[in-house]
N, C-alpha and C. Protein backbone atom coordinates (compact mmCIF):
# COMPACT_ATOMS: atom_id res chain seq x y z
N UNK A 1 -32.89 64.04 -171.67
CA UNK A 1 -33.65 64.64 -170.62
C UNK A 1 -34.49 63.56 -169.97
N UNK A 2 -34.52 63.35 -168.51
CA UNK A 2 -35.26 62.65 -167.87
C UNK A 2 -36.79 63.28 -166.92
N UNK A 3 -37.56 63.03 -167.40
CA UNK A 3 -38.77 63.63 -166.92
C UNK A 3 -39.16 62.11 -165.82
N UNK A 4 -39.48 62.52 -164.44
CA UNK A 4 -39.49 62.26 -163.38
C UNK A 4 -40.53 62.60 -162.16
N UNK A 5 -41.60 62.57 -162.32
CA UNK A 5 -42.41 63.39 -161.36
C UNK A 5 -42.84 62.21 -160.02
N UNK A 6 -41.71 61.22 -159.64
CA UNK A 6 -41.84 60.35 -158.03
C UNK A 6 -41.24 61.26 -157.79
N UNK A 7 -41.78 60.93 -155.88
CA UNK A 7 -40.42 60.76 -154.91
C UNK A 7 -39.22 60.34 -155.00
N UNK A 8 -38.08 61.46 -155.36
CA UNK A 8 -36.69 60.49 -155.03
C UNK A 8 -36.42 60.91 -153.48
N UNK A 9 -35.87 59.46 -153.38
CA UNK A 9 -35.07 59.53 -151.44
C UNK A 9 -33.62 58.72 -152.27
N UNK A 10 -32.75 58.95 -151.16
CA UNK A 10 -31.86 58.15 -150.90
C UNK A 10 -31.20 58.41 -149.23
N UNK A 11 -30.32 56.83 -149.85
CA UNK A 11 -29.77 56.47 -148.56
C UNK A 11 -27.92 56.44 -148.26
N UNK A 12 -27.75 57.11 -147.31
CA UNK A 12 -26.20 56.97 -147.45
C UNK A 12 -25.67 56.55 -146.33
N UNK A 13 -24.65 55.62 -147.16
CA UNK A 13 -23.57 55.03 -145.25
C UNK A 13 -22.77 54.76 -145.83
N UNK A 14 -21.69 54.52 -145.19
CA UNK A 14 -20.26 54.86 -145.00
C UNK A 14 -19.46 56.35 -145.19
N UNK A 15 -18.37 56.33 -144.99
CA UNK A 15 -17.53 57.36 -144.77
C UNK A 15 -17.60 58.20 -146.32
N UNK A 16 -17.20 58.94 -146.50
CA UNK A 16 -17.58 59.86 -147.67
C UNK A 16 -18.89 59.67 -148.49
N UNK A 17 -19.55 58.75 -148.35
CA UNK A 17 -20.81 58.46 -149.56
C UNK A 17 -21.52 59.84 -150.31
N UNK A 18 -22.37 59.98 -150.81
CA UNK A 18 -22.62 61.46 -151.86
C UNK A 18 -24.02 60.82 -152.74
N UNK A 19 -24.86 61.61 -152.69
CA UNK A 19 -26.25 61.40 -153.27
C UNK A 19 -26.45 63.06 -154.24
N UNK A 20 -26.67 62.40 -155.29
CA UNK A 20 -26.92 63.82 -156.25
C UNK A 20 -28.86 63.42 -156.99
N UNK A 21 -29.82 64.87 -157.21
CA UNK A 21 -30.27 64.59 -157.38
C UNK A 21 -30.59 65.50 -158.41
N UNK A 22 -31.01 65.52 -159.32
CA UNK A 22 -31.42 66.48 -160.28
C UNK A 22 -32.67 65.99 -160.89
N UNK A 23 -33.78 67.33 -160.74
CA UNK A 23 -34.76 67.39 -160.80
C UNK A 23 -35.22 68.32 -161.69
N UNK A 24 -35.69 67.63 -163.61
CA UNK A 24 -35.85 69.25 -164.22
C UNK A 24 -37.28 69.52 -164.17
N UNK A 25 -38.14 69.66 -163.46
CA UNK A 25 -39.76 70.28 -163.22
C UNK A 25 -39.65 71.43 -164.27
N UNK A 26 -38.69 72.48 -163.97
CA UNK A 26 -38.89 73.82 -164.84
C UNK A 26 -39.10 73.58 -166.46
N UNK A 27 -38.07 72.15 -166.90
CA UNK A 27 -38.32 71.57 -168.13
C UNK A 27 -39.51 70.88 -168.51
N UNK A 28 -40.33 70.47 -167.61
CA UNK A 28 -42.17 70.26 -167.56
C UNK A 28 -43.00 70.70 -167.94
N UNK A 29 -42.26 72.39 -166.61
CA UNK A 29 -43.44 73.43 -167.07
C UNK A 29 -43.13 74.20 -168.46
N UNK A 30 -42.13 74.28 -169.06
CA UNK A 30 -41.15 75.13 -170.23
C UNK A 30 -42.47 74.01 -171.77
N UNK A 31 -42.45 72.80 -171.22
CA UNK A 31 -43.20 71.67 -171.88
C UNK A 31 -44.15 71.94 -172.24
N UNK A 32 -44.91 72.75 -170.88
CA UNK A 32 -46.52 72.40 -171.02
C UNK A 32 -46.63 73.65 -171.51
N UNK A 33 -46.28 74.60 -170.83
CA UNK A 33 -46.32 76.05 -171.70
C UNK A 33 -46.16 76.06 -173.51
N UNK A 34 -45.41 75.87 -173.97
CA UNK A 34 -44.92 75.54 -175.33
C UNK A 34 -46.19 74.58 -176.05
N UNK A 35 -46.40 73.49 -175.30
CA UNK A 35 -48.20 72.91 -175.73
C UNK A 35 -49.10 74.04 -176.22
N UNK A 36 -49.40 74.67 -175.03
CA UNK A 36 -50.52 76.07 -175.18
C UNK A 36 -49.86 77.07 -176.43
N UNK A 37 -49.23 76.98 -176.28
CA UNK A 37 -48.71 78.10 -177.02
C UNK A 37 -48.64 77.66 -178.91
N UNK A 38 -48.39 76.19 -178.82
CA UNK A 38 -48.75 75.90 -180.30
C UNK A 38 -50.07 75.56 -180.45
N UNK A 39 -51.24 75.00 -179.11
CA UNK A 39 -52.35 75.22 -179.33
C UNK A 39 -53.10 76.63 -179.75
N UNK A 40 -52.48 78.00 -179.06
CA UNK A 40 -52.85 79.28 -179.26
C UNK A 40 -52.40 79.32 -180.66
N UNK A 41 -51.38 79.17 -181.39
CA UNK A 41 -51.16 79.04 -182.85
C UNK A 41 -51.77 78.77 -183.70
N UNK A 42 -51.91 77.69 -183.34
CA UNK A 42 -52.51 76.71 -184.51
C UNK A 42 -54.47 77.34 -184.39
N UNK A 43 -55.12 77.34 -183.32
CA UNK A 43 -56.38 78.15 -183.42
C UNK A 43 -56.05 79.49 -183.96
N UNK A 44 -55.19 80.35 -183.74
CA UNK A 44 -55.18 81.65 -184.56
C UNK A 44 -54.83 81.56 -185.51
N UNK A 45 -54.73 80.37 -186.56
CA UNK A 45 -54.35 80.86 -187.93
C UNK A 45 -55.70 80.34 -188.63
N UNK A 46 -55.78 81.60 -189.55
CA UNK A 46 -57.43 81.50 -190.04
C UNK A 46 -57.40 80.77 -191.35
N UNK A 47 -55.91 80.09 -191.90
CA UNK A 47 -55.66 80.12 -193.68
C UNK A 47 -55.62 78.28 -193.08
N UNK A 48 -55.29 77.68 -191.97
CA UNK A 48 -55.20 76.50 -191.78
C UNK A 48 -56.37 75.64 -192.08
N UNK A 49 -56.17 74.46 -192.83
CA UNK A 49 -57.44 73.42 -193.10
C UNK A 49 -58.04 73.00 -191.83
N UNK A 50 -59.12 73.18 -192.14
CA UNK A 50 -59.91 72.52 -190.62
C UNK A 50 -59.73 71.04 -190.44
N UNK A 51 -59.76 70.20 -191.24
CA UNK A 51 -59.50 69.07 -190.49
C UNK A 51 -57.95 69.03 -190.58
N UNK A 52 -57.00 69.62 -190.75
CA UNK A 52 -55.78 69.69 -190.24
C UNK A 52 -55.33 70.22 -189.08
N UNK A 53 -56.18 71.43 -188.69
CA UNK A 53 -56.29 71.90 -187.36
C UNK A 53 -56.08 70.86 -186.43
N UNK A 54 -57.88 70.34 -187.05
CA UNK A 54 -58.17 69.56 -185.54
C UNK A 54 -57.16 68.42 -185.21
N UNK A 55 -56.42 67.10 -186.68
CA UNK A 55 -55.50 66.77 -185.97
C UNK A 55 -54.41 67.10 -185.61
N UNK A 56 -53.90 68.46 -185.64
CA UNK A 56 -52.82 69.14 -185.24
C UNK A 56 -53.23 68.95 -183.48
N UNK A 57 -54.55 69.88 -183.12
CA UNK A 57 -54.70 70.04 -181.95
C UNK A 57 -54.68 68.61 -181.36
N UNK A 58 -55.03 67.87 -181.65
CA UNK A 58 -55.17 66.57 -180.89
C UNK A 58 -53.92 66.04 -180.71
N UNK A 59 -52.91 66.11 -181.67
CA UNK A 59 -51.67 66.05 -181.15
C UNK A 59 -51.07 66.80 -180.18
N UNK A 60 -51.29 67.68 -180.21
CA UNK A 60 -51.43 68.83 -179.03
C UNK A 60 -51.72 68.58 -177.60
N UNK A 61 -53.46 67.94 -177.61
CA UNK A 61 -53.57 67.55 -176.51
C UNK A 61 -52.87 65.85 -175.74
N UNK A 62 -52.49 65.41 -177.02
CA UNK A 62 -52.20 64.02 -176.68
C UNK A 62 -50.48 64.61 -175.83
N UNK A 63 -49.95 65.40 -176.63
CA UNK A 63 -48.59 65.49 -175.58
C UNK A 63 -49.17 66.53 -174.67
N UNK A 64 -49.90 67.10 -174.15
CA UNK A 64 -50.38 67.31 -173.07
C UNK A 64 -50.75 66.41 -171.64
N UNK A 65 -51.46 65.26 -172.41
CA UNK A 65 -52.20 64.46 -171.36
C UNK A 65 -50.74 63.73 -170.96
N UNK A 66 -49.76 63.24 -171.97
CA UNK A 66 -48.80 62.76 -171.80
C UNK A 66 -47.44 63.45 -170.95
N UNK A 67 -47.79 64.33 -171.06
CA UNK A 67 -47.07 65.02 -169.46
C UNK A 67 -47.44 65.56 -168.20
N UNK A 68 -48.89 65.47 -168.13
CA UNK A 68 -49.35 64.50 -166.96
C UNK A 68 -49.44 63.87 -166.06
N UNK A 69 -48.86 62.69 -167.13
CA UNK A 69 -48.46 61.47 -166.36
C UNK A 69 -47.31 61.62 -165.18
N UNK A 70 -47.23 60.27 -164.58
CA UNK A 70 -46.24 60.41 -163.41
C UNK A 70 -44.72 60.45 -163.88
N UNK A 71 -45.14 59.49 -164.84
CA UNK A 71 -43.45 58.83 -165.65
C UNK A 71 -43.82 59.16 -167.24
N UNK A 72 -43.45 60.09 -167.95
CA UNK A 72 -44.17 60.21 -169.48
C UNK A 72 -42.92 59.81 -170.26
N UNK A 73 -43.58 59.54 -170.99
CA UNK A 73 -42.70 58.42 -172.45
C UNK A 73 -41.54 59.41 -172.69
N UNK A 74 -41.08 59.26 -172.66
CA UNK A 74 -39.94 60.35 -173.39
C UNK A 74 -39.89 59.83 -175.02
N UNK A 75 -39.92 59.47 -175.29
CA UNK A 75 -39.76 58.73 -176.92
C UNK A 75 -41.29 59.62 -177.33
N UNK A 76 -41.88 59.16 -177.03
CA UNK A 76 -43.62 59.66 -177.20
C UNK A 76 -43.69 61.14 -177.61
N UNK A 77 -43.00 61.72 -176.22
CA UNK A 77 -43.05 63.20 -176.05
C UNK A 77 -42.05 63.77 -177.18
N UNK A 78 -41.25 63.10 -177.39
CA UNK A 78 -39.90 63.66 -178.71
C UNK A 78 -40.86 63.70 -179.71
N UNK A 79 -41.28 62.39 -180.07
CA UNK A 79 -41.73 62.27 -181.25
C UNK A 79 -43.60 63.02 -181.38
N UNK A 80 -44.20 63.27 -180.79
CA UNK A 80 -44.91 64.25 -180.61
C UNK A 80 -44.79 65.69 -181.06
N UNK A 81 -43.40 66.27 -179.83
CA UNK A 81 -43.19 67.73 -180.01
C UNK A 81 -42.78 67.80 -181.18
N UNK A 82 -42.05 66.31 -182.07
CA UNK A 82 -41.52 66.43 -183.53
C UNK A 82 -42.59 67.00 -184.73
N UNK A 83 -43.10 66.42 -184.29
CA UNK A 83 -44.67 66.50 -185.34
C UNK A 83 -45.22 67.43 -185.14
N UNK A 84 -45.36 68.07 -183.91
CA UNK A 84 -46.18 69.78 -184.17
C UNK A 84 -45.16 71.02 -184.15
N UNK A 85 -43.82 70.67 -183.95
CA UNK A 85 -42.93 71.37 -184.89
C UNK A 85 -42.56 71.47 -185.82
N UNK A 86 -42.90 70.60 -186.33
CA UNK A 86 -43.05 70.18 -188.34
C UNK A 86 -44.03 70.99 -188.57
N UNK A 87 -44.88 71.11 -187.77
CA UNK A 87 -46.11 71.52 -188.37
C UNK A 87 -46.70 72.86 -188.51
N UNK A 88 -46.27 73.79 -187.21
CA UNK A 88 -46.42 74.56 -187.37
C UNK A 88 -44.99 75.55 -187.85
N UNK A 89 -44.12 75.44 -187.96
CA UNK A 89 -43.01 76.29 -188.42
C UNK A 89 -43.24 76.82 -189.62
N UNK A 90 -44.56 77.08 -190.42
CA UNK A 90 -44.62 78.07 -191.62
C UNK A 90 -45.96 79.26 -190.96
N UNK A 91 -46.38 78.33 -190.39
CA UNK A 91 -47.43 79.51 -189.43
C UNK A 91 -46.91 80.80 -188.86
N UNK A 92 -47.44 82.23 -189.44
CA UNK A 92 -47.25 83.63 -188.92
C UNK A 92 -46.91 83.33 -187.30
N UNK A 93 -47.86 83.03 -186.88
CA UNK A 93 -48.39 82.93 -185.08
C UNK A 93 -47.98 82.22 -184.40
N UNK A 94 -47.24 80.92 -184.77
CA UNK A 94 -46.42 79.92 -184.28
C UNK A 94 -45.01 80.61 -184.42
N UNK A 95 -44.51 81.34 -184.77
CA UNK A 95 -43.11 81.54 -184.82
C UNK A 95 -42.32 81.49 -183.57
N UNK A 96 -42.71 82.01 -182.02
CA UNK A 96 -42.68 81.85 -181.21
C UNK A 96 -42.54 80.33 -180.45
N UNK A 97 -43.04 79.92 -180.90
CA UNK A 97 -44.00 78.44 -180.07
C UNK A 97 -42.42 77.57 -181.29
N UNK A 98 -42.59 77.82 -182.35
CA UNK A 98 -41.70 76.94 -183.31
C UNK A 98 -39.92 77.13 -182.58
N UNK A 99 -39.66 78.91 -182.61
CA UNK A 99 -38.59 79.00 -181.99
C UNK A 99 -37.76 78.23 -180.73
N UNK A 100 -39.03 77.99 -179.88
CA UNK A 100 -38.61 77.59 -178.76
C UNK A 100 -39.04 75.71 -178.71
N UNK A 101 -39.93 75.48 -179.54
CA UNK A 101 -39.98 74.38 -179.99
C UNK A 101 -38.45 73.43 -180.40
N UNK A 102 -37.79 74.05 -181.06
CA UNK A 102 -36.85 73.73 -182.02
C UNK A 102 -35.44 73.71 -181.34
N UNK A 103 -35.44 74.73 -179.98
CA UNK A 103 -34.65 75.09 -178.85
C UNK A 103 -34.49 73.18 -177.69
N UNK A 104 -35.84 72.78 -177.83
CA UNK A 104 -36.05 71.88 -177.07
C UNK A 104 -35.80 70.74 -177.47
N UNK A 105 -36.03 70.67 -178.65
CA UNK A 105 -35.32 69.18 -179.62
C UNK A 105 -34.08 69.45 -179.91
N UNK A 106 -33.32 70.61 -179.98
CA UNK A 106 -31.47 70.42 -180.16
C UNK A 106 -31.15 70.00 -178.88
N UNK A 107 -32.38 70.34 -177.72
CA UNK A 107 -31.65 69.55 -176.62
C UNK A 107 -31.57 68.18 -176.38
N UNK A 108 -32.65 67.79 -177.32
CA UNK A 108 -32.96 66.15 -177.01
C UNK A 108 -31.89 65.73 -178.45
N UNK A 109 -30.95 66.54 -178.81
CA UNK A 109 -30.13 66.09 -179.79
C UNK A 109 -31.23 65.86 -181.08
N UNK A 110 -31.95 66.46 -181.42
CA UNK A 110 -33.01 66.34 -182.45
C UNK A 110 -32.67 67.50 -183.40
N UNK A 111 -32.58 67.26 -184.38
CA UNK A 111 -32.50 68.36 -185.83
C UNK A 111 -33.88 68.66 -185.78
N UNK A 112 -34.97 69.82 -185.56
CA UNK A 112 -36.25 69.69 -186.48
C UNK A 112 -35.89 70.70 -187.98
C-alpha cells in the first residue's frame, strides 16, 4: 500500500500515451479511524495496567501523528499498527478495532 497525500499531475504526448493514477485516501481515513477506535479500547478496559495503557496509547498517538504527515513511513505505520494489534487482541472492547486491525496487515501481507 502506498500512502501519498501530494499533488499528482502528469504529462502526456504522443499518440496513444495513458496516465493511471490511484489514490487510496479511503485507506487513510479506514487508518485513522481504526487509531480511535483502539484508542477507545484500550481507555475502556478497566483490568489494563496503567502504565501499559499509557504506552499503548502513545503508540496510538505516535501512528496517528504519523499519518498526518504528507508522505508517512509505511514501514513505521506497519510496524506500529503491528504492535497495537498485538496488543490489544485479548481485550473484550478491542475486538472490533483488532478485527479490522488484522484485516489491514493481511493486506500489507502481514500475519498478526
Amino acid at each position: 500500500m502506498t500512502i501519498n497525500a501530494q499533488t499528482i499531475g502528469a504529462v502526456l504526448t504522443g499518440a496513444g500515451a495513458k496516465a493511471r493514477v490511484t489514490q487510496n485516501i479511503e485507506n487513510v481515513e479506514r487508518m485513522r479511524q481504526l487509531v480511535f477506535a483502539m484508542r477507545d479500547a484500550l481507555n475502556q478496559d478497566p483490568g489494563l495496567d496503567t502504565q501499559k495503557k499509557s504506552e499503548l496509547l502513545e503508540i496510538a498517538d505516535e501512528t496517528r501523528v504519523e499519518l498526518e504527515k504528507s508522505t508517512p513511513n509505511e514501514t513505521k505505520l506497519m510496524t506500529l499498527f503491528a504492535l497495537l494489534t498485538q496488543s490489544v487482541q485479548t481485550l473484550p472492547a478491542a475486538i472490533p478495532a483488532y478485527e479490522a486491525a488484522k484485516a489491514l496487515l493481511t493486506g500489507w501481507g502481514m500475519n498478526p
